[in-house]
C-alpha atoms as a PDB file:
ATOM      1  CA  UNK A   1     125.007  20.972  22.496  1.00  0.00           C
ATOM      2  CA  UNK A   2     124.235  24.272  20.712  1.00  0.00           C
ATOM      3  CA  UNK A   3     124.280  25.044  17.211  1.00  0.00           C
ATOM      4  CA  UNK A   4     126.844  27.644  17.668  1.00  0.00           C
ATOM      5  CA  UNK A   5     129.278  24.929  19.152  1.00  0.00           C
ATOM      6  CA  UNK A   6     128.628  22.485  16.398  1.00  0.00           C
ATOM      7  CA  UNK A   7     129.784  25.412  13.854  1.00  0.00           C
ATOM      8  CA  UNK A   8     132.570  26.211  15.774  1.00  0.00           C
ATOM      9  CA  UNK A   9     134.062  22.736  15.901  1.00  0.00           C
ATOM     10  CA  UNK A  10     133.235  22.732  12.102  1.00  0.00           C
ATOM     11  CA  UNK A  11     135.207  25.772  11.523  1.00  0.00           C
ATOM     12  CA  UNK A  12     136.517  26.539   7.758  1.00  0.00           C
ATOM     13  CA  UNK A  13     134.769  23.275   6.811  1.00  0.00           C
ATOM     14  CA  UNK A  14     131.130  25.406   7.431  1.00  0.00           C
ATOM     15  CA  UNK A  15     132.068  29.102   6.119  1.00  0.00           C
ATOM     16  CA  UNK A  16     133.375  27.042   3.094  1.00  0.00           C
ATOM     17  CA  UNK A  17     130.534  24.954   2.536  1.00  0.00           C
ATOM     18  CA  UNK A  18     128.083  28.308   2.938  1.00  0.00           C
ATOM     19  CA  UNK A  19     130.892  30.179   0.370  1.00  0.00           C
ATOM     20  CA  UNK A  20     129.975  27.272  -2.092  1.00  0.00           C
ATOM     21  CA  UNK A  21     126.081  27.551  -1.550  1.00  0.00           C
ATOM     22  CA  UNK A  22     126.192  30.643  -2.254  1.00  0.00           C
ATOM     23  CA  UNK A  23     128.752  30.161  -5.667  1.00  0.00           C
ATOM     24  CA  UNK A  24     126.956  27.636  -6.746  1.00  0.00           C
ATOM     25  CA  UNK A  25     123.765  29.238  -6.745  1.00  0.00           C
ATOM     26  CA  UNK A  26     124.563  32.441  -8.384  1.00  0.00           C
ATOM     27  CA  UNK A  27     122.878  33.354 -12.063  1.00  0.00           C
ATOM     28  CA  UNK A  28     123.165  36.180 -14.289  1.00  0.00           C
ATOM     29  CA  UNK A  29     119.235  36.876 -13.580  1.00  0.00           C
ATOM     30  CA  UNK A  30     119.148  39.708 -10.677  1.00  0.00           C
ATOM     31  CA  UNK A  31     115.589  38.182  -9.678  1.00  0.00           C
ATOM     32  CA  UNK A  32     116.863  35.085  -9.677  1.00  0.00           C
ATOM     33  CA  UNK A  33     120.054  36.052  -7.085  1.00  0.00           C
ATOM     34  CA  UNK A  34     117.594  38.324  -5.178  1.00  0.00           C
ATOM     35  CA  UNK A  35     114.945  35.377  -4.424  1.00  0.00           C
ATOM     36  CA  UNK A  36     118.165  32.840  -3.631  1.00  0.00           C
ATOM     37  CA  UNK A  37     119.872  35.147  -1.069  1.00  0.00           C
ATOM     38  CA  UNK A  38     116.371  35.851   0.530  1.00  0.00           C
ATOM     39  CA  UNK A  39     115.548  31.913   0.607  1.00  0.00           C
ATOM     40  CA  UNK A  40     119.266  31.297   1.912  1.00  0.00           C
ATOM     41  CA  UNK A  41     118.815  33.825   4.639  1.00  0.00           C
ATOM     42  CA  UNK A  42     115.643  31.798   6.233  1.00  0.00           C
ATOM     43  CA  UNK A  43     117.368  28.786   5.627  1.00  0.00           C
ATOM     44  CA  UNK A  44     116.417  27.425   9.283  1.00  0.00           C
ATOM     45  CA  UNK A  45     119.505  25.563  10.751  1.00  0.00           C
ATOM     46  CA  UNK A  46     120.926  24.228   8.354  1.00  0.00           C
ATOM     47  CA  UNK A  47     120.162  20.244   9.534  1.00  0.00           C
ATOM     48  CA  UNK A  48     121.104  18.322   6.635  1.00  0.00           C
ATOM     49  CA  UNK A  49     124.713  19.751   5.802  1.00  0.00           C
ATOM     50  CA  UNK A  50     125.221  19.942   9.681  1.00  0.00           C
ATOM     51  CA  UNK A  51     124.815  16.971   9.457  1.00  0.00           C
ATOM     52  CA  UNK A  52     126.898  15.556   6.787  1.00  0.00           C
ATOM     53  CA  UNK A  53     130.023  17.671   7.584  1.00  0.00           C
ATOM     54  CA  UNK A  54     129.880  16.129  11.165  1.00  0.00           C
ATOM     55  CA  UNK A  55     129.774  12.627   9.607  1.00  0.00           C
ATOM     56  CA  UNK A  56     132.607  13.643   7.091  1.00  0.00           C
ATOM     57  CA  UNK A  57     134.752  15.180  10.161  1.00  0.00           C
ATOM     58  CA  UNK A  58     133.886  12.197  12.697  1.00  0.00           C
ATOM     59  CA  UNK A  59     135.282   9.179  10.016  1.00  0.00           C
ATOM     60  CA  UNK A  60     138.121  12.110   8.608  1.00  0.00           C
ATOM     61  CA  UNK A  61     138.904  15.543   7.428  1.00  0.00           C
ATOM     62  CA  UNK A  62     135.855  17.157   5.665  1.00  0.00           C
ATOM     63  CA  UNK A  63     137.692  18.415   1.836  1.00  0.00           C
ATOM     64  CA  UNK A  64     136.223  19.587  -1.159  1.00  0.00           C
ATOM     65  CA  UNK A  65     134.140  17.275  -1.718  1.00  0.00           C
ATOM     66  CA  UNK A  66     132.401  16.935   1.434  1.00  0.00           C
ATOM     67  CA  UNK A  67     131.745  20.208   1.547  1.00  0.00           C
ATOM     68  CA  UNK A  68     130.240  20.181  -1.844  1.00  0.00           C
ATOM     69  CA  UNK A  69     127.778  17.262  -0.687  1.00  0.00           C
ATOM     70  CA  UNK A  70     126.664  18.954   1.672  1.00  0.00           C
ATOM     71  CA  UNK A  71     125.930  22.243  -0.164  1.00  0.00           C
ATOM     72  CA  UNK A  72     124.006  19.647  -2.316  1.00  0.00           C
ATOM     73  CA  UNK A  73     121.863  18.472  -0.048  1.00  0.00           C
ATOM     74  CA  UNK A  74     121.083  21.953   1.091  1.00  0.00           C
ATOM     75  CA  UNK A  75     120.173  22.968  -1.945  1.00  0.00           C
ATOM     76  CA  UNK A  76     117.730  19.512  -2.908  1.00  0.00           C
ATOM     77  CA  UNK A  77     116.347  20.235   0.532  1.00  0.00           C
ATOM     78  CA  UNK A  78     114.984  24.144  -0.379  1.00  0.00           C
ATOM     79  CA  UNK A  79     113.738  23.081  -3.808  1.00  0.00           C
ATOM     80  CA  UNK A  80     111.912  20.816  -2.188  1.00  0.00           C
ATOM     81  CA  UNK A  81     110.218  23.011   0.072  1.00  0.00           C
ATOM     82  CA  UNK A  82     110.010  25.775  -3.036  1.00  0.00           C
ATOM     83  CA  UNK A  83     107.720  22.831  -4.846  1.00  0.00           C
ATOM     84  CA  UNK A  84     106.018  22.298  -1.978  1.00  0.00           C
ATOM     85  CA  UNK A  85     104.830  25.235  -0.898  1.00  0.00           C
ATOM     86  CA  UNK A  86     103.322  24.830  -4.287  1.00  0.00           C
ATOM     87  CA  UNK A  87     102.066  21.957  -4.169  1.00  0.00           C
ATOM     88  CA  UNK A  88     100.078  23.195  -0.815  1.00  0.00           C
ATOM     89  CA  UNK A  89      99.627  26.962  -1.671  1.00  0.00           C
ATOM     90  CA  UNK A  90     101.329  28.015   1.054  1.00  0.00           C
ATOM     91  CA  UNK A  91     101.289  32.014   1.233  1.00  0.00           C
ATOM     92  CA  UNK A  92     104.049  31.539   4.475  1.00  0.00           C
ATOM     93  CA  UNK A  93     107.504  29.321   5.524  1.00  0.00           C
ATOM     94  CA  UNK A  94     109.386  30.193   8.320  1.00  0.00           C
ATOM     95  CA  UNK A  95     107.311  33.487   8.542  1.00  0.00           C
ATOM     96  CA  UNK A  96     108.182  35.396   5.624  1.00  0.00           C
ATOM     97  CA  UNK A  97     106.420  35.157   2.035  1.00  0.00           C
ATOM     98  CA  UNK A  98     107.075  32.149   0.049  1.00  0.00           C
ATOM     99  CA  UNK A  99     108.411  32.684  -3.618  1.00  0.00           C
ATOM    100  CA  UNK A 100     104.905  31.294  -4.784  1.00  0.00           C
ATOM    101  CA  UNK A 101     103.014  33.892  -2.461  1.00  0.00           C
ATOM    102  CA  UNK A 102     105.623  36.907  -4.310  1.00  0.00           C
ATOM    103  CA  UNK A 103     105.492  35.427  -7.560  1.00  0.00           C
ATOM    104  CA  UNK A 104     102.688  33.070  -8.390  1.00  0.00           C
ATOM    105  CA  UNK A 105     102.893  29.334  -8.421  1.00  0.00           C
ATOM    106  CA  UNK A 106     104.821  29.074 -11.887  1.00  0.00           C
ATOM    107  CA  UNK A 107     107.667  31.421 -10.993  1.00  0.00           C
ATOM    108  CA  UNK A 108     108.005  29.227  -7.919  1.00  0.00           C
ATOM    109  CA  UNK A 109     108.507  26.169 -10.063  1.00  0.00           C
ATOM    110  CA  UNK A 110     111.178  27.577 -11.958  1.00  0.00           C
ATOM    111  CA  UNK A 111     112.889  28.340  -9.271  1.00  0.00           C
ATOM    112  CA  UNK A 112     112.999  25.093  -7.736  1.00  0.00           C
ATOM    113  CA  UNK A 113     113.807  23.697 -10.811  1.00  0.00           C
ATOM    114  CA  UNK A 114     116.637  26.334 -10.824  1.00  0.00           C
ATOM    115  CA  UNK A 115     117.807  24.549  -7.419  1.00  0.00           C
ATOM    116  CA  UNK A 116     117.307  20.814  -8.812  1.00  0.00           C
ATOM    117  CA  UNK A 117     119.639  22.427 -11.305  1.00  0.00           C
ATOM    118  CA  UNK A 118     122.492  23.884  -9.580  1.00  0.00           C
ATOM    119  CA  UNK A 119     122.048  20.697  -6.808  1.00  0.00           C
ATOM    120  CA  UNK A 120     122.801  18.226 -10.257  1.00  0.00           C
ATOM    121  CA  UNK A 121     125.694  20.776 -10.806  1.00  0.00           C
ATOM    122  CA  UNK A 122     127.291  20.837  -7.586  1.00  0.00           C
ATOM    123  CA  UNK A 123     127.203  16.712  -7.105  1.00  0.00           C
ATOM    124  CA  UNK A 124     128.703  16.457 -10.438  1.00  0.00           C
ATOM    125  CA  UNK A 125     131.746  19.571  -9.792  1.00  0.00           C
ATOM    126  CA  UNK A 126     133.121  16.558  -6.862  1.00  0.00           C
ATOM    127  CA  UNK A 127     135.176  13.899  -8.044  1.00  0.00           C
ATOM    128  CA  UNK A 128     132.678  11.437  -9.887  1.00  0.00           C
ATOM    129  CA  UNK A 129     131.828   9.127  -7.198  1.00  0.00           C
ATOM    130  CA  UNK A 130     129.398   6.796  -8.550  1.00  0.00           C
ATOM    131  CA  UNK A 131     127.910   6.060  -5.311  1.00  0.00           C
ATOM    132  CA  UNK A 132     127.186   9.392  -4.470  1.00  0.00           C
ATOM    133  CA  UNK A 133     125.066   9.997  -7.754  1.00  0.00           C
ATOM    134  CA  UNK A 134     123.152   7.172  -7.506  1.00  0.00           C
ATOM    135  CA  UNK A 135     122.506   7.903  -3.564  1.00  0.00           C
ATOM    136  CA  UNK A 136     121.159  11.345  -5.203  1.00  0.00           C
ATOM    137  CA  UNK A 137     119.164  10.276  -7.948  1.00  0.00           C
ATOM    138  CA  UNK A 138     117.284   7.668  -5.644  1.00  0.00           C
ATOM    139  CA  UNK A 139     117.019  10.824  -3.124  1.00  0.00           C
ATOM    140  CA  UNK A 140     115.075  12.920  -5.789  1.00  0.00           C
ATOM    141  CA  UNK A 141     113.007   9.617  -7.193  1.00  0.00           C
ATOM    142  CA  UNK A 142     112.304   9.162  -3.528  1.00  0.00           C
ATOM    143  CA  UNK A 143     110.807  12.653  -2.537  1.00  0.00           C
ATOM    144  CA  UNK A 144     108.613  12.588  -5.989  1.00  0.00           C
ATOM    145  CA  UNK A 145     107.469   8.992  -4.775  1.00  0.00           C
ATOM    146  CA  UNK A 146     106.689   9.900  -1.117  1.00  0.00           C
ATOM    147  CA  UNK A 147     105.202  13.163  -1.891  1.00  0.00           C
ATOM    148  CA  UNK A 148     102.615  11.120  -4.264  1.00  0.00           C
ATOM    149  CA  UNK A 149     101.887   8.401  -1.893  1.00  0.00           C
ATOM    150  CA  UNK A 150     100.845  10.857   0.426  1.00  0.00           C
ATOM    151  CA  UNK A 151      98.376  12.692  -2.081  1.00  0.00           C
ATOM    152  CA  UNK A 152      97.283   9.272  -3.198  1.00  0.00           C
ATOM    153  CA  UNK A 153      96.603   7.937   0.690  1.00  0.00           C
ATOM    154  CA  UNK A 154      95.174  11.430   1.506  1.00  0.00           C
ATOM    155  CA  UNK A 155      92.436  11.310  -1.050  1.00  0.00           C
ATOM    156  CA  UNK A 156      91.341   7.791   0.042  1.00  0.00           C
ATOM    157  CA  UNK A 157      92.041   7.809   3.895  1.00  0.00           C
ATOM    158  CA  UNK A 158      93.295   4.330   3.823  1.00  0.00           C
ATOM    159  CA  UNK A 159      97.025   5.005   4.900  1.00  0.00           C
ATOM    160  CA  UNK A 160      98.193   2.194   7.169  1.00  0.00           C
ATOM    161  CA  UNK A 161     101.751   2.091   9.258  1.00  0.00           C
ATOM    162  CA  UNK A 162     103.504   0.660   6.611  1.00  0.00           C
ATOM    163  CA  UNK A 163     102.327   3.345   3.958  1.00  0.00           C
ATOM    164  CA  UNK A 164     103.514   6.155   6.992  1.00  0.00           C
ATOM    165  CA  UNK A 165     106.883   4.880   7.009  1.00  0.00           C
ATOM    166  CA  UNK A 166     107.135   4.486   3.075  1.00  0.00           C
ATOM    167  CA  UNK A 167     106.235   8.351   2.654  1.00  0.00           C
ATOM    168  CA  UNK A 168     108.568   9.572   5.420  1.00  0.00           C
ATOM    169  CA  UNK A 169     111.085   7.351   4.118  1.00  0.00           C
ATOM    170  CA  UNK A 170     110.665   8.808   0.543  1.00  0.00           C
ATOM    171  CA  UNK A 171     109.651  12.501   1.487  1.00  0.00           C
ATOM    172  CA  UNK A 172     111.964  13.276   4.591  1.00  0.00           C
ATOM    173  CA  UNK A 173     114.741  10.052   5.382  1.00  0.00           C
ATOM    174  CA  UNK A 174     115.713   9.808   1.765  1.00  0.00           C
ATOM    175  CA  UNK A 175     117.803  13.189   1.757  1.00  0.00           C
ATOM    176  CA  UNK A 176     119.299  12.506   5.566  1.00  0.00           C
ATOM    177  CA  UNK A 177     120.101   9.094   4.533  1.00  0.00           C
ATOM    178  CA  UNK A 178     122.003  10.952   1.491  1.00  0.00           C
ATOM    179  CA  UNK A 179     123.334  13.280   3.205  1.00  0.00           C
ATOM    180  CA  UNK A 180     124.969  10.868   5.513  1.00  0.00           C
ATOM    181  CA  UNK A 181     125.985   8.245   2.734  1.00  0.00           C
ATOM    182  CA  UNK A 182     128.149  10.847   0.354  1.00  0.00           C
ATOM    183  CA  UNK A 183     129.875  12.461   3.709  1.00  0.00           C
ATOM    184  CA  UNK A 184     131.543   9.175   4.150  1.00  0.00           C
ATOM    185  CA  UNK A 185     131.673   8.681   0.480  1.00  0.00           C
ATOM    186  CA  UNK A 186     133.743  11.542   0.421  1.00  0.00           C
ATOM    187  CA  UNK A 187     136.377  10.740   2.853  1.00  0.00           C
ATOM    188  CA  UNK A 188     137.181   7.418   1.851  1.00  0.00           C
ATOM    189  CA  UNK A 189     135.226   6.059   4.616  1.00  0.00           C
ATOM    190  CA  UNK A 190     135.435   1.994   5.376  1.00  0.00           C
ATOM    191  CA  UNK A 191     132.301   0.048   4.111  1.00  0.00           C
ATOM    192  CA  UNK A 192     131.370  -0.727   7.259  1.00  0.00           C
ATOM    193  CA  UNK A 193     131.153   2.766   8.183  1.00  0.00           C
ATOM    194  CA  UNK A 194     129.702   3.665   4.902  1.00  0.00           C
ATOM    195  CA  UNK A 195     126.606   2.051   5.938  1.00  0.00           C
ATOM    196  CA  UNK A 196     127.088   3.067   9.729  1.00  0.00           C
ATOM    197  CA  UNK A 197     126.680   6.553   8.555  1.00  0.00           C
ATOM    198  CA  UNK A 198     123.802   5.944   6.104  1.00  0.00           C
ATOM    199  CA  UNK A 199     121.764   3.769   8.988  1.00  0.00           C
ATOM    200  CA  UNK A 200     122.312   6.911  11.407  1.00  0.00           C
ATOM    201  CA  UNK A 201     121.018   9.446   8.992  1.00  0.00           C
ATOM    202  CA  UNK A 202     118.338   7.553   7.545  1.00  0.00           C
ATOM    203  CA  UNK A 203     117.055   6.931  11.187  1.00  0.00           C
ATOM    204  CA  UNK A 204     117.605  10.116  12.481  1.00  0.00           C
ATOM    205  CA  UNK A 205     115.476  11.364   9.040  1.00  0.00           C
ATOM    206  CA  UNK A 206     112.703   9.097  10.343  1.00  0.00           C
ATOM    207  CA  UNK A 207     112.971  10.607  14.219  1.00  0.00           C
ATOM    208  CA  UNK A 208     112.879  14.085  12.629  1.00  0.00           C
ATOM    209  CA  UNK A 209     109.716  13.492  10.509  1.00  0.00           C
ATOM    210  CA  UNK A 210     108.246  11.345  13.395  1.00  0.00           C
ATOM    211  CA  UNK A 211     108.687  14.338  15.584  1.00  0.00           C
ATOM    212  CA  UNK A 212     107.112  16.500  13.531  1.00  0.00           C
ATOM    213  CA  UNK A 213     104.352  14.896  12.876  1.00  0.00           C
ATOM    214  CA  UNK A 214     103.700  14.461  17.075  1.00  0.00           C
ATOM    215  CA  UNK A 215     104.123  18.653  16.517  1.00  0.00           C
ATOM    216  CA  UNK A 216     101.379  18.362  14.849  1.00  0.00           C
ATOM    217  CA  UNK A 217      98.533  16.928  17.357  1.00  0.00           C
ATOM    218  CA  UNK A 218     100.988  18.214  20.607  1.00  0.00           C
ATOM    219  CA  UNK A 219     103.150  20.985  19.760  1.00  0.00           C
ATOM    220  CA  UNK A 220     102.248  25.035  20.895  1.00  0.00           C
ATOM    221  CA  UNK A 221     101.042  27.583  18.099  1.00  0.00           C
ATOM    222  CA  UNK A 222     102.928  30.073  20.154  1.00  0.00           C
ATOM    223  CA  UNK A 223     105.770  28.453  18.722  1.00  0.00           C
ATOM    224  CA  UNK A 224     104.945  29.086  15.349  1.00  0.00           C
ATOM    225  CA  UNK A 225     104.153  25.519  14.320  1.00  0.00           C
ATOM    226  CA  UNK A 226     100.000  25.910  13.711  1.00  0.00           C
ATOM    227  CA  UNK A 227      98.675  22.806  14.994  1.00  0.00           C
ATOM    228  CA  UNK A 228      96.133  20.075  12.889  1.00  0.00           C
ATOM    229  CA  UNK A 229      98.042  21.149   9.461  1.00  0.00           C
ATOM    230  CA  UNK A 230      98.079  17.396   8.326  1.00  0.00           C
ATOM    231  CA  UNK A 231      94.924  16.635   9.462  1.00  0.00           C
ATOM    232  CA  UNK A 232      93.416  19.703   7.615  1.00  0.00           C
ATOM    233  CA  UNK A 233      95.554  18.078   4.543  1.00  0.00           C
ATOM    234  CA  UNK A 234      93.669  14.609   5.314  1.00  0.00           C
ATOM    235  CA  UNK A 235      97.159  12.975   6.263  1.00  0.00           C
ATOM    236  CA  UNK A 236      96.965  10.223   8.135  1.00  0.00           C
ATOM    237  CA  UNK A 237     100.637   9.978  10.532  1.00  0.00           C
ATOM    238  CA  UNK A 238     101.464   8.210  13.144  1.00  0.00           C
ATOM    239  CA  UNK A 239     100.064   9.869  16.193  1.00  0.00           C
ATOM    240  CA  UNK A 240      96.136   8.797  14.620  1.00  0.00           C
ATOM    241  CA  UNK A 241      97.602   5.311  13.537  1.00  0.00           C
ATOM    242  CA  UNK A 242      98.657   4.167  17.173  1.00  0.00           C
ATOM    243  CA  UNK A 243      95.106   5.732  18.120  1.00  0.00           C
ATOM    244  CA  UNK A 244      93.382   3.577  15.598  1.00  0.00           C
ATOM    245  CA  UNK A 245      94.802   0.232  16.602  1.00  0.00           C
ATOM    246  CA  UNK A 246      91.984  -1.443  17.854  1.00  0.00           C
ATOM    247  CA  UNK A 247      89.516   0.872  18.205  1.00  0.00           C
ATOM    248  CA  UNK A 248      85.582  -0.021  17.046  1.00  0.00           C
ATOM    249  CA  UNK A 249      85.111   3.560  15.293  1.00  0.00           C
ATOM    250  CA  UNK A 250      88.023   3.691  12.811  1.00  0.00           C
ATOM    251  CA  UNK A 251      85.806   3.758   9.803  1.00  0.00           C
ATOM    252  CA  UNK A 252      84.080   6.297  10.922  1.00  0.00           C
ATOM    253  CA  UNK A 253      87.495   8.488  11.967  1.00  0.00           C
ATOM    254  CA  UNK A 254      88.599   8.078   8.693  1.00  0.00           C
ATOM    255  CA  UNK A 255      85.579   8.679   7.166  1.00  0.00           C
ATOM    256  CA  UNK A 256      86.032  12.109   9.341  1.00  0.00           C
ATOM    257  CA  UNK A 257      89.333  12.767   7.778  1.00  0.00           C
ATOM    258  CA  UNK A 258      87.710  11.959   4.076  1.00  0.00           C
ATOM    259  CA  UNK A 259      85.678  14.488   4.820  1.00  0.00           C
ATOM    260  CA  UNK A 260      87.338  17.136   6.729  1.00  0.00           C
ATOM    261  CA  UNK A 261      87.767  19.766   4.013  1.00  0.00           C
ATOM    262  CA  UNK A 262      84.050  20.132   4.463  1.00  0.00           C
ATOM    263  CA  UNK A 263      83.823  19.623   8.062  1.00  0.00           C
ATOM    264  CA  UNK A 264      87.179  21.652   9.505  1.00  0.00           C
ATOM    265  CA  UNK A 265      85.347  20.687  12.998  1.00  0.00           C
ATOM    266  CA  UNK A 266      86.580  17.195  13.012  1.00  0.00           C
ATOM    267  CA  UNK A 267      89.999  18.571  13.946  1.00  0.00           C
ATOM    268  CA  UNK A 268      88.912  18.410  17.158  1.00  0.00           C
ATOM    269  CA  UNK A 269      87.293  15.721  17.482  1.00  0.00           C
ATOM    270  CA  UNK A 270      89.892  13.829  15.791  1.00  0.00           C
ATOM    271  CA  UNK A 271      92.744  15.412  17.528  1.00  0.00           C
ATOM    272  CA  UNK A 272      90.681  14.753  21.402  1.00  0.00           C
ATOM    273  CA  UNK A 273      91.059  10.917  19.851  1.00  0.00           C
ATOM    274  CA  UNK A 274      94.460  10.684  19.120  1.00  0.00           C
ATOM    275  CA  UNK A 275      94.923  12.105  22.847  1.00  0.00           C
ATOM    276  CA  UNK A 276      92.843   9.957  24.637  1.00  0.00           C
ATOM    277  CA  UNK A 277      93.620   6.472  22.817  1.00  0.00           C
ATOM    278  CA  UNK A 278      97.000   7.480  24.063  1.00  0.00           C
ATOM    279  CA  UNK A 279      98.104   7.811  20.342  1.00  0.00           C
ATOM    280  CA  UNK A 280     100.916  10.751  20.958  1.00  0.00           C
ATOM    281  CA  UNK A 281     102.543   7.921  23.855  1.00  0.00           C
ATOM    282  CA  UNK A 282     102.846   5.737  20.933  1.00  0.00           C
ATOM    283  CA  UNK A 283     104.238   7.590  18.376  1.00  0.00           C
ATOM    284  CA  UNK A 284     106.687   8.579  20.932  1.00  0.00           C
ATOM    285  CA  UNK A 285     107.797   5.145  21.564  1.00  0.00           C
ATOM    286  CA  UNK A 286     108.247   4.905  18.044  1.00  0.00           C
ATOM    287  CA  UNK A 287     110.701   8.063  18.142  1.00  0.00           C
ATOM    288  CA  UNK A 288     112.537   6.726  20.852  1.00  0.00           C
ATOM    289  CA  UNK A 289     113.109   3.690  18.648  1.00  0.00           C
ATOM    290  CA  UNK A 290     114.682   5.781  15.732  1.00  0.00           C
ATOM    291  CA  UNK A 291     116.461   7.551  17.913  1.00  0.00           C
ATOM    292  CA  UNK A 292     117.973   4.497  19.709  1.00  0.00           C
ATOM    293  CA  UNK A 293     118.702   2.722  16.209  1.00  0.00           C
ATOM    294  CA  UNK A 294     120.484   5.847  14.738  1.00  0.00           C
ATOM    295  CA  UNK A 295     122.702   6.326  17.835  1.00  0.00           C
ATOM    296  CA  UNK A 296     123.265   2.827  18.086  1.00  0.00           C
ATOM    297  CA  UNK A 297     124.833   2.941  14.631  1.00  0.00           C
ATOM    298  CA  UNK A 298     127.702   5.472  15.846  1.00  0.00           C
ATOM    299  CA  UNK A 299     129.101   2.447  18.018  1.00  0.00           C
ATOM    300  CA  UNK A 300     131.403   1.507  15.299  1.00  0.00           C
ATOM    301  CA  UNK A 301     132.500   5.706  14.830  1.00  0.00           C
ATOM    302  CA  UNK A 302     135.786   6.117  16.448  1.00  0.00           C
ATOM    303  CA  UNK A 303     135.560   8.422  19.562  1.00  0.00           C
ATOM    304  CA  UNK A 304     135.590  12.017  18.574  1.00  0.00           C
ATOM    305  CA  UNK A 305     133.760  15.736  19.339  1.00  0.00           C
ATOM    306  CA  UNK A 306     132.428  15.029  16.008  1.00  0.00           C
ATOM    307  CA  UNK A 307     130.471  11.427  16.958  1.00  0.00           C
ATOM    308  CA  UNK A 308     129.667  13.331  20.804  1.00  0.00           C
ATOM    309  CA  UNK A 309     127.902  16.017  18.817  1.00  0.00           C
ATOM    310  CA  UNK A 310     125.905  13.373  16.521  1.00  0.00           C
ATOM    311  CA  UNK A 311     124.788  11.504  19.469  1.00  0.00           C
ATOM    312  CA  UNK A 312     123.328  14.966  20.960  1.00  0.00           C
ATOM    313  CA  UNK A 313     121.680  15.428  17.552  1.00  0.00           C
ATOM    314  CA  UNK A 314     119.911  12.036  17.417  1.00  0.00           C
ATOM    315  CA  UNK A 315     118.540  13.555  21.022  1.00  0.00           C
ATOM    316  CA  UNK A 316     117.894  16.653  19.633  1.00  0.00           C
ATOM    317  CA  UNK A 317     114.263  14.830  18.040  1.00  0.00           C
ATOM    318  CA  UNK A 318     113.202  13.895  21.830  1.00  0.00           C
ATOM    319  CA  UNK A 319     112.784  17.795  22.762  1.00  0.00           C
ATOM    320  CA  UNK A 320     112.572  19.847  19.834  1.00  0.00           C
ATOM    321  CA  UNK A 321     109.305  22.301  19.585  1.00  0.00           C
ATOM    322  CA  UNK A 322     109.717  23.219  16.147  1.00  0.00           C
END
């Protein structure tokens, strides 16, 4: 599976769905278009609407509406990471500048809110599915939630495994899981296959966050993922939770990660844990579980390029480097 074959079974469905991005984000503020067309040109790949178009194509014929879901959920997912950045003063994403590095942190905010806007707009220009709003609203309640958990657990260094998975849910799953929902939404999808969809997307969003988080202890900087980020951010995930089960000294590891804005060495030390209590081997399990439950909810898809290519997706978390 590449990208480029994914697109190309997508066809109009895609170049329509990046015509309506780009409509629905335009303003008569030439900053305003400037900073959009620079954040939609290191936009990454593009997961989430990949995603949902797939869906919409595998259980029917993607149509207006599907393609404005999933120009939605690309456009919750980038004022997300505008907010974000921040929220963490991040001066880079993807390797250019972020908006708050050009602007200043309250330019950056506007923005976003400029994208929560024109996401609220473009939900709302579909045919006034009722479903698909609420799945929506509880995405953006969701990523406010997760996002504070995780502040909340960081400052205390008490996050256990069911904490982990209520963040990712909130912070990551929540916008898969509503990305998958309103593509079947939106072509008059079965109920059965309604929820089908949403299971796969909401465990694939888990896998993907999962993954990322393994990235973290065991990916390559030469990749351009800089390694210990979360534990620099005193995030607890779930590569030092399987390392803490059962071990004597985890007070005094979290005690390390209470205190590792003053002590930057216990990324190390903390990191040469999580290795050798064989913490990475079970956060992969883990992964492999998501993985299994999200493709395992495709049974009921009938047989299709489309369902082929979302199998090879839910895979795509088992070898990704970035």
């Amino acid at each position: 599976m590449t990208r480029e074959g994914v697109i190309e079974l997508l066809g109009s469905a895609w170049t329509d769905m990046l015509a309506v991005l780009n409509e629905g984000l335009k303003s008569d503020v030439d900053l305003l278009n400037k900073l959009n067309q620079g954040i939609i040109s290191h936009s990454g790949k593009m997961m989430r609407p990949m995603m949902s178009l797939l869906i919409s194509k595998a259980l029917g014929t993607p149509n207006s509406d599907s393609i404005r879901y999933a120009a939605a959920c690309e456009m919750l997912h980038n004022a997300t990471l505008i907010h974000d950045d921040v929220a963490d003063e991040s001066e880079q994403r993807r390797g250019n500048p972020t908006i708050s590095a050009i602007l200043g942190p309250s330019a950056a905010v506007l923005v976003g809110d400029f994208w929560l806007a024109r996401t609220v707009n473009m939900v709302m220009s579909a045919d006034n599915n009722p479903r698909v709003v609420k799945y929506f609203c509880n995405t953006l309640g969701a990523l406010a939630e997760g996002e504070m958990l995780q502040m909340e657990k960081a400052g205390s260094a008490d996050t256990q495994e069911e904490d982990y998975y209520k963040i990712i849910k909130g912070k990551t799953a929540s916008l898969f899981e509503a990305s998958g929902a309103s593509a079947a939404e939106s072509v008059g999808a079965s109920e059965e296959l309604c929820e089908a969809a949403r299971e796969y997307a909401l465990c694939f969003g888990i896998a993907f966050q999962i993954k990322d988080d393994i990235l973290d202890y065991a990916g390559t900087s030469q990749l351009g993922k800089p390694l210990g980020v979360d534990l620099k951010e005193q995030k607890i995930t779930l590569p030092l939770l399987g390392a803490l089960k059962g071990a004597e000294n985890e007070g005094e590891i979290r005690e390390m990660v209470r205190n590792i804005t003053d002590h930057p060495e216990y990324v190390d030390i903390i990191r040469a844990f999580v290795e050798e209590r064989g913490g990475i081997k079970y956060a992969t399990e883990q992964l492999d579980a998501y993985i299994a439950r999200a493709k395992s909810a495709l049974a009921i898809f009938p047989e299709s390029e489309a369902k082929n290519f979302l199998m090879q997706i839910a895979d795509f978390n088992v070898f990704r480097q970035v």
